[in-house]
C-alpha atoms as a PDB file:
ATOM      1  CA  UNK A   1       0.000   0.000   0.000  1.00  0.00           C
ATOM      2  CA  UNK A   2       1.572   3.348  -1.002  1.00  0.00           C
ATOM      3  CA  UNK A   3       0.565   6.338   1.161  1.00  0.00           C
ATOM      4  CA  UNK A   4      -0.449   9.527  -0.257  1.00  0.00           C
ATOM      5  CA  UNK A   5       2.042  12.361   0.650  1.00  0.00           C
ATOM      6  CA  UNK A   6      -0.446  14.976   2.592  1.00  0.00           C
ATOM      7  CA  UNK A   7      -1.315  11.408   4.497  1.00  0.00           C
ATOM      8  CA  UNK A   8       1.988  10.749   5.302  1.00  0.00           C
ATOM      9  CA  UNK A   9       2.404  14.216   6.199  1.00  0.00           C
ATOM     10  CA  UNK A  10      -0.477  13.975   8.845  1.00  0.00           C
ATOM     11  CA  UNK A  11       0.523  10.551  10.311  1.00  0.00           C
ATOM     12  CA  UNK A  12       3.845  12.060  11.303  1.00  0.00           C
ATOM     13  CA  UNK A  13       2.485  15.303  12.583  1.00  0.00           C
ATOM     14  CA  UNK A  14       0.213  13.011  14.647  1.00  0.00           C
ATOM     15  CA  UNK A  15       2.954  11.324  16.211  1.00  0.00           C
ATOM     16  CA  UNK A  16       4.463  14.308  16.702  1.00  0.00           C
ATOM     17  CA  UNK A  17       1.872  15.825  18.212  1.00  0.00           C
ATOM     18  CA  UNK A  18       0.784  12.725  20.227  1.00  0.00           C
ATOM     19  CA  UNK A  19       4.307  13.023  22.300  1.00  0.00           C
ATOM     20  CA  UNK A  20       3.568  16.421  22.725  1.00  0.00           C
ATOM     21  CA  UNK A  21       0.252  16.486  24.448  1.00  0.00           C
ATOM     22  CA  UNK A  22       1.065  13.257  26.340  1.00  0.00           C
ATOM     23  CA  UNK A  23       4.541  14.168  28.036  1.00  0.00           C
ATOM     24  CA  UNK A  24       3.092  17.551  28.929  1.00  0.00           C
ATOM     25  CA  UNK A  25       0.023  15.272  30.492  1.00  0.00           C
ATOM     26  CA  UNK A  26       2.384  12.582  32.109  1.00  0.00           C
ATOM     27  CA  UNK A  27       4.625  15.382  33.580  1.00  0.00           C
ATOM     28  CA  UNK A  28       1.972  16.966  35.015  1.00  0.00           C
ATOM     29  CA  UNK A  29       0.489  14.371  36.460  1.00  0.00           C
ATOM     30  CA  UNK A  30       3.847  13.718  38.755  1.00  0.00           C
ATOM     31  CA  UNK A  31       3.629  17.286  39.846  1.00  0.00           C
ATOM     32  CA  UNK A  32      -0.397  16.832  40.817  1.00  0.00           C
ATOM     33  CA  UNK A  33      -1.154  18.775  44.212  1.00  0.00           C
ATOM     34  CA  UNK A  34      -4.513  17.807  43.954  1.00  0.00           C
ATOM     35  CA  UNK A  35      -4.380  14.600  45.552  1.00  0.00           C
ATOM     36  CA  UNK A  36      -5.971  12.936  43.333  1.00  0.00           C
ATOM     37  CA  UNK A  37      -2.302  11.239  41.753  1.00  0.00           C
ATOM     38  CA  UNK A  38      -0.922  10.667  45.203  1.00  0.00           C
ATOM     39  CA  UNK A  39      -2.000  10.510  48.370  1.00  0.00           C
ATOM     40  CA  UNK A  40      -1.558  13.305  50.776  1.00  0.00           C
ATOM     41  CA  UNK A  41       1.399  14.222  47.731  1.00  0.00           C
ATOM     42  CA  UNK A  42       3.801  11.677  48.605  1.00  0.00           C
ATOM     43  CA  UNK A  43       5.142  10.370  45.439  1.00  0.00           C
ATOM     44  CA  UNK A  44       6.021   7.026  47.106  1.00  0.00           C
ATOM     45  CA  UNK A  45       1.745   6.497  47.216  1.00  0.00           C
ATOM     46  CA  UNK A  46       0.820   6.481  44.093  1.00  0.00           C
ATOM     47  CA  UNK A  47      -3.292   6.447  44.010  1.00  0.00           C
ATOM     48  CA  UNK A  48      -5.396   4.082  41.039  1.00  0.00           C
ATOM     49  CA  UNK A  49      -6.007   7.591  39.359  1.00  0.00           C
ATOM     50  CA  UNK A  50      -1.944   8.011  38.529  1.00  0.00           C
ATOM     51  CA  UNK A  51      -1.708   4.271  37.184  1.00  0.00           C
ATOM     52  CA  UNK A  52      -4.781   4.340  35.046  1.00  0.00           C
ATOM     53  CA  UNK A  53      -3.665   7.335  33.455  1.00  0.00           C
ATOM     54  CA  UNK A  54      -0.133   6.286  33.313  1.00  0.00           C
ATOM     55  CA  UNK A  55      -1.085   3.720  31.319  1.00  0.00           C
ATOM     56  CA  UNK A  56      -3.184   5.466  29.238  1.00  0.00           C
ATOM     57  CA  UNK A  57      -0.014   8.203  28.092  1.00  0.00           C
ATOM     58  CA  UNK A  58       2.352   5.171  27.875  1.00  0.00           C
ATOM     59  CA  UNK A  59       0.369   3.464  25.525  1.00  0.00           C
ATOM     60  CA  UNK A  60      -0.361   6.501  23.403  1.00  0.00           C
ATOM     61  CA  UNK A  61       3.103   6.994  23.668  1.00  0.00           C
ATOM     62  CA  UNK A  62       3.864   3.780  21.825  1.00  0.00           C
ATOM     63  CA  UNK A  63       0.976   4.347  19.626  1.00  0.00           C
ATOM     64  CA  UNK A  64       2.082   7.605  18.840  1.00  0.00           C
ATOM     65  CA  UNK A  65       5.635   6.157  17.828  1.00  0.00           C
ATOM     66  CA  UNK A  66       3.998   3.442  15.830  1.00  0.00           C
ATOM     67  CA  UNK A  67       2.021   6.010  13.921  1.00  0.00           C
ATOM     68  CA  UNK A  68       4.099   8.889  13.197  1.00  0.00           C
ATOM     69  CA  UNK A  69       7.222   5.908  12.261  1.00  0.00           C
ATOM     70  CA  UNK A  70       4.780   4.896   9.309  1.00  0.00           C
ATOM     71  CA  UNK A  71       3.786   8.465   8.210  1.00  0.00           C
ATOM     72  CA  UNK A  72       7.766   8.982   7.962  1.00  0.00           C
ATOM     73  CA  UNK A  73       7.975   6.054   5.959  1.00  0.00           C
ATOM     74  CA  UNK A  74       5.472   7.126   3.851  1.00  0.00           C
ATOM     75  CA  UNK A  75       7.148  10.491   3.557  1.00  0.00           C
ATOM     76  CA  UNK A  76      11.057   8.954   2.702  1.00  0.00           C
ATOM     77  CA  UNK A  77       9.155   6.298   0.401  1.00  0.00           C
ATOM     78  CA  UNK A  78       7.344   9.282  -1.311  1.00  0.00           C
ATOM     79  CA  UNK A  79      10.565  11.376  -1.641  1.00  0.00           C
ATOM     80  CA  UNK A  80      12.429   8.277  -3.187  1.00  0.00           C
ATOM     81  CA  UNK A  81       9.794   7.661  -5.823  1.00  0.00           C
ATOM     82  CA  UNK A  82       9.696  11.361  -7.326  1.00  0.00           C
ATOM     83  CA  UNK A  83      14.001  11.205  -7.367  1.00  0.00           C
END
């Protein structure tokens, strides 16, 4: 399957944009005051709250990996084909 280029394009920006939002998320989590990461905001007791939504930015980290690897393979594999 050959990917468009403005697809490509998007797939990496995605990516891109997926480790953006995400490590802004999973480094504010750590510094919650709230209590609602930690309790009583004691990093050694972390609460359900912080491991659910750990999860949730690791995995969209890896997704966001995954997708923005293919849009840049997409975007070499359209630059070799017009060469």
């Amino acid at each position: 399957m050959k990917l468009t280029r403005p697809v490509s394009w998007f797939l990496a920006a995605f990516g891109i944009w997926s480790w953006v939002i995400w490590a802004t998320f999973a480094k504010n989590l750590w510094k919650d005051s709230g209590g609602q990461a930690f309790v009583n905001g004691d990093h050694s007791q972390p609460t359900a709250f912080f491991w659910v939504h750990l999860l949730l930015a690791i995995t969209s980290f890896i997704l966001g990996t995954a997708v923005g690897i293919i849009g840049l393979r997409g975007i070499l594999a359209n630059r070799r084909a017009v060469e």
